[in-house]
PDB file of N, CA and C in Angstrom:
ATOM      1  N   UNK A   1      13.004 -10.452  56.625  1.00  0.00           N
ATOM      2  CA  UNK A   1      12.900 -11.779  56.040  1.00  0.00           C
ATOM      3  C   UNK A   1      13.559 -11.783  54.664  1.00  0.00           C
ATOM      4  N   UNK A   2      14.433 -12.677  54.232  1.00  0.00           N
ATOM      5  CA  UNK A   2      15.068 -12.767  53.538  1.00  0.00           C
ATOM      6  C   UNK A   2      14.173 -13.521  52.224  1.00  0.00           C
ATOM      7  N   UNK A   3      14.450 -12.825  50.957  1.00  0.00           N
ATOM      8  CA  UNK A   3      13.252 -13.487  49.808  1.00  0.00           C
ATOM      9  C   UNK A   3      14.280 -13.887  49.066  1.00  0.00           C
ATOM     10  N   UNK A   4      13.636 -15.389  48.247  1.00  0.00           N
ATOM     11  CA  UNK A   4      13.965 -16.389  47.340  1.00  0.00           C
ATOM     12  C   UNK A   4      13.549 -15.703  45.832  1.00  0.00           C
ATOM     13  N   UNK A   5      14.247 -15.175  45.375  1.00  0.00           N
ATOM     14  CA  UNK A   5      13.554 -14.550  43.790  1.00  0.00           C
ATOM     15  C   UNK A   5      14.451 -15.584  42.867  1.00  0.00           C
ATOM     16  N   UNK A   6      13.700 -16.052  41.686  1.00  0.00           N
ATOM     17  CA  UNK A   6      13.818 -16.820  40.570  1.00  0.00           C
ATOM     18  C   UNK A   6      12.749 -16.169  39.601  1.00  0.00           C
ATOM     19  N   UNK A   7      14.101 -15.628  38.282  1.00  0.00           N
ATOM     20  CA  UNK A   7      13.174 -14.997  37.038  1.00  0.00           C
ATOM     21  C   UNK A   7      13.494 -15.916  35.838  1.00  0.00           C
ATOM     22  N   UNK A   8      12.551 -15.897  35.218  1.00  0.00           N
ATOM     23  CA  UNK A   8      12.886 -16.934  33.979  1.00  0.00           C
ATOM     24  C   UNK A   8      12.720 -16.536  33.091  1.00  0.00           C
ATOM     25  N   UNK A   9      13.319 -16.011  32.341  1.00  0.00           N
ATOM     26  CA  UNK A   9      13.553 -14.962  30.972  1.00  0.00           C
ATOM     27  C   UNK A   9      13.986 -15.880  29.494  1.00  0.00           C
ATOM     28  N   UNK A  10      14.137 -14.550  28.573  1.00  0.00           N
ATOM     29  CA  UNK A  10      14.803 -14.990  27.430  1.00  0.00           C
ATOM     30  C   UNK A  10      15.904 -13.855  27.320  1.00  0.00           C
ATOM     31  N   UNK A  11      16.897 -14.035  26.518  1.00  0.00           N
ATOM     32  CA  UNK A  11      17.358 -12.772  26.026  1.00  0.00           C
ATOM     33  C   UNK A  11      17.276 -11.664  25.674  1.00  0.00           C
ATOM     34  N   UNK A  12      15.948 -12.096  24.188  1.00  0.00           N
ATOM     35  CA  UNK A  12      15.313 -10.664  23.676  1.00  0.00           C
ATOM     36  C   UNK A  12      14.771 -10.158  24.523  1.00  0.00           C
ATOM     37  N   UNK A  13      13.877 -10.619  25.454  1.00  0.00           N
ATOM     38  CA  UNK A  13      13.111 -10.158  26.440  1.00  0.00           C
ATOM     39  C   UNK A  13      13.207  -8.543  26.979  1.00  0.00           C
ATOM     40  N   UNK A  14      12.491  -7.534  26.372  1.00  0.00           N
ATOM     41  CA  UNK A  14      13.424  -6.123  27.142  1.00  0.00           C
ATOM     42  C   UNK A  14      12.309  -6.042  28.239  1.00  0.00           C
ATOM     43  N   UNK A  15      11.039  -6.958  28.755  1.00  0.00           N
ATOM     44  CA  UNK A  15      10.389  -6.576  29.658  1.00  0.00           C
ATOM     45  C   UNK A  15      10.944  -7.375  30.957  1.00  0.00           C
ATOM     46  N   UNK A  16      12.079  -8.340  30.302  1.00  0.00           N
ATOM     47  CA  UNK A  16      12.855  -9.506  30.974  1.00  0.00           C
ATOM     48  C   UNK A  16      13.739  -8.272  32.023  1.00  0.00           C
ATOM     49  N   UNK A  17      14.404  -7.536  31.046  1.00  0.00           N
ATOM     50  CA  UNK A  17      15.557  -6.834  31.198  1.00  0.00           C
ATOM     51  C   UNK A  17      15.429  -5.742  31.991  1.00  0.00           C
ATOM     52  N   UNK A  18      13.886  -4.952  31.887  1.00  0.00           N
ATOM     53  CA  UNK A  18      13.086  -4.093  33.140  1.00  0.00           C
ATOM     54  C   UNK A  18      12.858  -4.445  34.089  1.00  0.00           C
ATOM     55  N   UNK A  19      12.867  -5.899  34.108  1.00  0.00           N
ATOM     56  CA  UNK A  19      12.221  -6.524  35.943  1.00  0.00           C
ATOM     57  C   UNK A  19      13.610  -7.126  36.554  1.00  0.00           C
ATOM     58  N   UNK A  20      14.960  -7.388  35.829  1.00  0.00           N
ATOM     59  CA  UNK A  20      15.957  -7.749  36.001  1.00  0.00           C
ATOM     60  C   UNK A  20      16.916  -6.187  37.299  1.00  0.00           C
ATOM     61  N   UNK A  21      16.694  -5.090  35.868  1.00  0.00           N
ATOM     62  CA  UNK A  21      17.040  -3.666  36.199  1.00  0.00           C
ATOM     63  C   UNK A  21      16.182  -3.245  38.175  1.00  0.00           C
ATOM     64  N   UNK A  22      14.935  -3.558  37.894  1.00  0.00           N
ATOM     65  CA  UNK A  22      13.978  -3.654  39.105  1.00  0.00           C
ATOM     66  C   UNK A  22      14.708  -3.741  40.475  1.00  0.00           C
ATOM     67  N   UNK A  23      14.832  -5.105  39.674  1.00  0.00           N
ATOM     68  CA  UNK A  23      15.552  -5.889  41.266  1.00  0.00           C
ATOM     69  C   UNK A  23      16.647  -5.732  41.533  1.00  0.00           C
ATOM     70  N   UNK A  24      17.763  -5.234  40.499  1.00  0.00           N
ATOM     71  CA  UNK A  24      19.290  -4.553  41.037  1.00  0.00           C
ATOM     72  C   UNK A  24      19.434  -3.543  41.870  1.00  0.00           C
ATOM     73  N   UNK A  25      18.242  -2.546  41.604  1.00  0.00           N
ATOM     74  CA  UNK A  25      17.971  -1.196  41.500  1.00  0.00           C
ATOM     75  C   UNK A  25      17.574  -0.987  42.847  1.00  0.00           C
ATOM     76  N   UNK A  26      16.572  -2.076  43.591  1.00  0.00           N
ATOM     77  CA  UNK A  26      15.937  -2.931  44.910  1.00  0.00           C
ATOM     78  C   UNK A  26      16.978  -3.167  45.394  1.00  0.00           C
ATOM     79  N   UNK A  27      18.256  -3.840  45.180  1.00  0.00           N
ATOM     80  CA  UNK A  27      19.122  -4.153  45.717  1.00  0.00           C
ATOM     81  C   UNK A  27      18.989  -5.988  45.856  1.00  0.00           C
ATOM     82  N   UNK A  28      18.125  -6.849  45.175  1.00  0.00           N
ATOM     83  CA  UNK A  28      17.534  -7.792  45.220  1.00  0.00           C
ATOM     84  C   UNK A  28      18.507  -8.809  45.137  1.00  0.00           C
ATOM     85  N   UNK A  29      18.738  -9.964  45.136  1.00  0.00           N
ATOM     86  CA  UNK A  29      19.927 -10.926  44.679  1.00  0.00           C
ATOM     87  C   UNK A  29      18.611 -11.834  43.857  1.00  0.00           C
ATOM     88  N   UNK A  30      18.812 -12.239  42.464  1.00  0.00           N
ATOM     89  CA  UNK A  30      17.900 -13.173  41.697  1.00  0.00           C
ATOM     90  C   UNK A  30      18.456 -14.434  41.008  1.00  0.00           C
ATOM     91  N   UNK A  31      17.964 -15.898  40.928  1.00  0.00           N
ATOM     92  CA  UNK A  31      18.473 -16.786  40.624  1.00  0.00           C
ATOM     93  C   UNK A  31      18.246 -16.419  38.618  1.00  0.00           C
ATOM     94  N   UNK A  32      18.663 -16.191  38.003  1.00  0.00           N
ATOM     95  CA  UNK A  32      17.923 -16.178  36.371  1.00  0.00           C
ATOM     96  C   UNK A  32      18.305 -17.268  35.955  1.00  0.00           C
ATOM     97  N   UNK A  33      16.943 -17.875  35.416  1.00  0.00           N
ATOM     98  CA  UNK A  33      17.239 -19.229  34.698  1.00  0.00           C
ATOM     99  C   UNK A  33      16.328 -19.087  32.902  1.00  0.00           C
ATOM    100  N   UNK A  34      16.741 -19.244  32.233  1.00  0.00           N
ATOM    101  CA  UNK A  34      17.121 -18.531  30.823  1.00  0.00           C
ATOM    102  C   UNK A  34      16.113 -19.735  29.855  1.00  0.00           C
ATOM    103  N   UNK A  35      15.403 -19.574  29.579  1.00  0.00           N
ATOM    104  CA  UNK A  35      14.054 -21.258  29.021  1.00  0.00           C
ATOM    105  C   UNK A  35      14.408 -21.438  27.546  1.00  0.00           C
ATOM    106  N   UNK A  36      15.421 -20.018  26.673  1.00  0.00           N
ATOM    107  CA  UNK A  36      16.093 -20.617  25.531  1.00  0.00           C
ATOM    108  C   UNK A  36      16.592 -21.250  25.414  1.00  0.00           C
ATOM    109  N   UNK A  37      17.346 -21.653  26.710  1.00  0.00           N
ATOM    110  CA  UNK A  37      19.015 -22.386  26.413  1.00  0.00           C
ATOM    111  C   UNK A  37      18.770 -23.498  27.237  1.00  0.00           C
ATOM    112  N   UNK A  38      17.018 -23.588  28.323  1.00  0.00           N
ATOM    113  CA  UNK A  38      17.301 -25.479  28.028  1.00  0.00           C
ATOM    114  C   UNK A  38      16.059 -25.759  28.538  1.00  0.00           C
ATOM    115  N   UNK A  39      15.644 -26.400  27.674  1.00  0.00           N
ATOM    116  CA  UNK A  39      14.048 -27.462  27.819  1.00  0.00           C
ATOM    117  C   UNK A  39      13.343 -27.556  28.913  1.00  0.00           C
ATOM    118  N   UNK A  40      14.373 -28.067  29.818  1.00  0.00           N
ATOM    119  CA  UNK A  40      14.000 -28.267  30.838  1.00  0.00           C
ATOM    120  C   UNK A  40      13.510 -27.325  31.816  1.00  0.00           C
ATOM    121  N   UNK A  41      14.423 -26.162  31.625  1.00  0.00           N
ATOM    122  CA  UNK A  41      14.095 -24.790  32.596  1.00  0.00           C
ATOM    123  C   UNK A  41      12.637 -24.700  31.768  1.00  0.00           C
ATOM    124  N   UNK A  42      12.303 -24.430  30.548  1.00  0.00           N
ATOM    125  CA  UNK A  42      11.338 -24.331  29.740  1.00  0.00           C
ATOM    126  C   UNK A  42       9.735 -25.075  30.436  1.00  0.00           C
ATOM    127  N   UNK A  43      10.098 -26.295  30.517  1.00  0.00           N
ATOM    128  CA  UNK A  43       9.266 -27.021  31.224  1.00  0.00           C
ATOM    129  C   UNK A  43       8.812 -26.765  32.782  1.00  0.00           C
ATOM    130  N   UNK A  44       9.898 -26.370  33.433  1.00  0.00           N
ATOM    131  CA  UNK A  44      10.082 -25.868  34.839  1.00  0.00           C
ATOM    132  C   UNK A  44       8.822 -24.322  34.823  1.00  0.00           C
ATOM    133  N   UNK A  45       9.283 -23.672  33.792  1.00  0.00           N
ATOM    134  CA  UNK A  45       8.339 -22.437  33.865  1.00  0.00           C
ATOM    135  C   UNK A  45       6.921 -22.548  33.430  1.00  0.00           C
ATOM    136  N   UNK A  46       6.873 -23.363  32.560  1.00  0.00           N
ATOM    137  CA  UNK A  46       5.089 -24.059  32.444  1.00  0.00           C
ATOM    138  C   UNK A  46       4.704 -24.641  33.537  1.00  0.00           C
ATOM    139  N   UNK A  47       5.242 -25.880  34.034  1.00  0.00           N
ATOM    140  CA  UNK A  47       4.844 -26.169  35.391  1.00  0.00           C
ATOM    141  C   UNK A  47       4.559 -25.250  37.070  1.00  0.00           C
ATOM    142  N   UNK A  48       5.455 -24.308  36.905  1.00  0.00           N
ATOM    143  CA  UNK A  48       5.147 -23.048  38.292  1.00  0.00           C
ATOM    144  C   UNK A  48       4.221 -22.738  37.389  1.00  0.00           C
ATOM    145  N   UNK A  49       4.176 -21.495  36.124  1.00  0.00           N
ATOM    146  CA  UNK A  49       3.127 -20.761  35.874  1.00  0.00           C
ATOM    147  C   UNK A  49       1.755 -21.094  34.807  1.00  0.00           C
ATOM    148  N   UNK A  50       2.045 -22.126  34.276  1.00  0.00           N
ATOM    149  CA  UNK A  50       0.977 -22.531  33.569  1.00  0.00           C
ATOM    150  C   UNK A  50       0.847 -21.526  32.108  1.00  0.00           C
ATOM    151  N   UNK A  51       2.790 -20.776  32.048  1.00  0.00           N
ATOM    152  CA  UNK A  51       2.616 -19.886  30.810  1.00  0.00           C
ATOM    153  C   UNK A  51       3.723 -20.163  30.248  1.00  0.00           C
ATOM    154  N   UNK A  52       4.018 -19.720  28.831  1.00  0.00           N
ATOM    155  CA  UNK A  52       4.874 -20.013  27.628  1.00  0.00           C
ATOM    156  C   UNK A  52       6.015 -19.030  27.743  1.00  0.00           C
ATOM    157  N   UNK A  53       5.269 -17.907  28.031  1.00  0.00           N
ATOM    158  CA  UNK A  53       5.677 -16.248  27.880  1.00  0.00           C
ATOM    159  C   UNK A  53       6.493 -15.831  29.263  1.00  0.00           C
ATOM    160  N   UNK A  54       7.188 -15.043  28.923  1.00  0.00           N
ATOM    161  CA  UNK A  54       8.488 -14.275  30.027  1.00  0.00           C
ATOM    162  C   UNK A  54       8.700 -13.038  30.269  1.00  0.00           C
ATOM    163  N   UNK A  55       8.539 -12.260  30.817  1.00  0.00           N
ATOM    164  CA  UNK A  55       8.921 -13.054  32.040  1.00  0.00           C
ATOM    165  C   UNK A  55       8.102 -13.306  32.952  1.00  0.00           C
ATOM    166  N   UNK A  56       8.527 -14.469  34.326  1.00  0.00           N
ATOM    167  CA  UNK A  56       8.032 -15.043  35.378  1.00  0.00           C
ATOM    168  C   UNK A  56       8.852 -14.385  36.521  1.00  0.00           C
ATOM    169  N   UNK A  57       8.197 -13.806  37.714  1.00  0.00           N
ATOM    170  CA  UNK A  57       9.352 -14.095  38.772  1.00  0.00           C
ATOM    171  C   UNK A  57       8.743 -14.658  39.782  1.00  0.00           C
ATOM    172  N   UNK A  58       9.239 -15.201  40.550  1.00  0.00           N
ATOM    173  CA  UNK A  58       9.064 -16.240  41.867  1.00  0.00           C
ATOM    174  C   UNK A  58       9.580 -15.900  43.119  1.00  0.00           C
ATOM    175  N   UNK A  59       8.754 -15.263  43.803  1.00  0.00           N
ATOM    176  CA  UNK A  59       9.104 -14.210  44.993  1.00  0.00           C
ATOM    177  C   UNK A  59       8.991 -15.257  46.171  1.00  0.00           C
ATOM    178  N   UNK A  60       9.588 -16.215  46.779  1.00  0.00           N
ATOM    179  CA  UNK A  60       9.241 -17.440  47.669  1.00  0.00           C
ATOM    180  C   UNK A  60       8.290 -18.376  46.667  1.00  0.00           C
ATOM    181  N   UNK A  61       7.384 -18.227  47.458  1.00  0.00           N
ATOM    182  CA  UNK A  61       5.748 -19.781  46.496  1.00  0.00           C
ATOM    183  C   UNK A  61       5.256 -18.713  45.833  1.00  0.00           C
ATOM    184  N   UNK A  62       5.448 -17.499  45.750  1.00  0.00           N
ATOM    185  CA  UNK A  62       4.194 -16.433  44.893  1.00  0.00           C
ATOM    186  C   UNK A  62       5.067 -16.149  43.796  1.00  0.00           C
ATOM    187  N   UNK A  63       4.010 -16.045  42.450  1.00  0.00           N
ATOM    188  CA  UNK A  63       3.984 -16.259  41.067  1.00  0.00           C
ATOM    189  C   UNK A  63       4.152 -15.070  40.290  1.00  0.00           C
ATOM    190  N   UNK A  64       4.864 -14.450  40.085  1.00  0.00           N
ATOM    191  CA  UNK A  64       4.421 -13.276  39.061  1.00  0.00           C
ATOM    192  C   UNK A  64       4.618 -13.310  37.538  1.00  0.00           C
ATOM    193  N   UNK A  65       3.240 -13.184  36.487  1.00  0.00           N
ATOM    194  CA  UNK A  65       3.169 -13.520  35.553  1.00  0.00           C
ATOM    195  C   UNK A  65       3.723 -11.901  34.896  1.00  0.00           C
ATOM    196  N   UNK A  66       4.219 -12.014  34.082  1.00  0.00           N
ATOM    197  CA  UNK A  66       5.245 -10.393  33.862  1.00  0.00           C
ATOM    198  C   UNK A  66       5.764  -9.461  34.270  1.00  0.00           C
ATOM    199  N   UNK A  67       6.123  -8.460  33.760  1.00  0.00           N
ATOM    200  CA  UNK A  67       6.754  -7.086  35.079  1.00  0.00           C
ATOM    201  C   UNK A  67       5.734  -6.382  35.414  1.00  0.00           C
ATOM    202  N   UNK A  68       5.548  -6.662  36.413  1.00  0.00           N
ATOM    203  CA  UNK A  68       4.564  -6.377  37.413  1.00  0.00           C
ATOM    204  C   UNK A  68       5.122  -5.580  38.444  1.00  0.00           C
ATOM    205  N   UNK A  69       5.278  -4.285  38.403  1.00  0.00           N
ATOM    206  CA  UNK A  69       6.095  -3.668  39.630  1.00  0.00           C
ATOM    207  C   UNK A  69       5.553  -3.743  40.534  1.00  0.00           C
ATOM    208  N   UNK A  70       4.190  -3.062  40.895  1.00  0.00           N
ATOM    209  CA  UNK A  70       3.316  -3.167  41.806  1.00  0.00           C
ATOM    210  C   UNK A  70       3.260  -4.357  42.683  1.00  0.00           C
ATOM    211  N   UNK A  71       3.245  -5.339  42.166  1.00  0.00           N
ATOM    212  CA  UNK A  71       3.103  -6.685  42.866  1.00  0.00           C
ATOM    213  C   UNK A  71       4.322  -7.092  43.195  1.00  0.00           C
ATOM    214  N   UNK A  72       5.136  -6.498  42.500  1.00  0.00           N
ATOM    215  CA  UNK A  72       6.481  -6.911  43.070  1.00  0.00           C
ATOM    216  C   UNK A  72       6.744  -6.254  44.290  1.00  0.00           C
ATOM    217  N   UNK A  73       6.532  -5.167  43.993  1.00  0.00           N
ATOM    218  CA  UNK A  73       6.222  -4.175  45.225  1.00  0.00           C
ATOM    219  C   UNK A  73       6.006  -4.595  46.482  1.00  0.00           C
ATOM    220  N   UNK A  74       4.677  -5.251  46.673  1.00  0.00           N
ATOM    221  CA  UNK A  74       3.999  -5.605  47.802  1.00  0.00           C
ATOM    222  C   UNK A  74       5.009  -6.907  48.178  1.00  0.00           C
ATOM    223  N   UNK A  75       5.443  -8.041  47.304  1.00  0.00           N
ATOM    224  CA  UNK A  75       5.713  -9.120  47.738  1.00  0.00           C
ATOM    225  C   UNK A  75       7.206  -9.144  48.157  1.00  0.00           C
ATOM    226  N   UNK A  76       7.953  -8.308  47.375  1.00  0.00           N
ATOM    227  CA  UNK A  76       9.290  -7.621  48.401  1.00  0.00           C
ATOM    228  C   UNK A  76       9.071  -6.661  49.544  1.00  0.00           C
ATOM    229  N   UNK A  77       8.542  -6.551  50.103  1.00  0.00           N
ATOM    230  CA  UNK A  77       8.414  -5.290  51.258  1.00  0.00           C
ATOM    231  C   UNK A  77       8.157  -6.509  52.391  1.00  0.00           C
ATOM    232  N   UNK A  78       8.895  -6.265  53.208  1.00  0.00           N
ATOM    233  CA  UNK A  78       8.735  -7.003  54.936  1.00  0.00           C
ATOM    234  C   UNK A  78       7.496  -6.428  55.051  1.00  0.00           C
ATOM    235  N   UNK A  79       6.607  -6.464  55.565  1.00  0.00           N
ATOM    236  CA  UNK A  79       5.280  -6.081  56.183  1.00  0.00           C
ATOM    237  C   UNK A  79       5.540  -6.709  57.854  1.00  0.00           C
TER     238      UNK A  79
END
């Protein structure tokens, strides 16, 4: 099954830049949408996660509130 990943970072972000590394490393393909450079993405990431802070990734409908390998873990793996 093919997964939908969307991370929403900042630049400085180096925990941005560990879950980015993650998913290359996975072999992952990720949409990055960047909440410095526009409001709106900004707004977009409060509305999925109900947080300020980055990073987010979006594994299909499931939420991950920082680098979370583990959970990333489980929610990339075909089962």
């Amino acid at each position: 099954m093919e997964k939908h990943v969307i991370i929403y970072t900042e630049t400085t972000c180096p925990f941005c830049l560990q879950a980015k590394e993650y998913l290359r490393e996975k072999g992952f393909e990720y949409q990055e949408k960047r909440v410095e450079e526009d409001h709106e993405v900004r707004e977009e990431l409060i509305d999925v996660s109900g947080q300020q802070g980055v990073p987010v990734i979006v594994v299909n409908d499931e939420v991950v509130i920082g680098y979370n390998q583990t959970m990333l873990d489980t929610l990339l793996t075909d089962n």
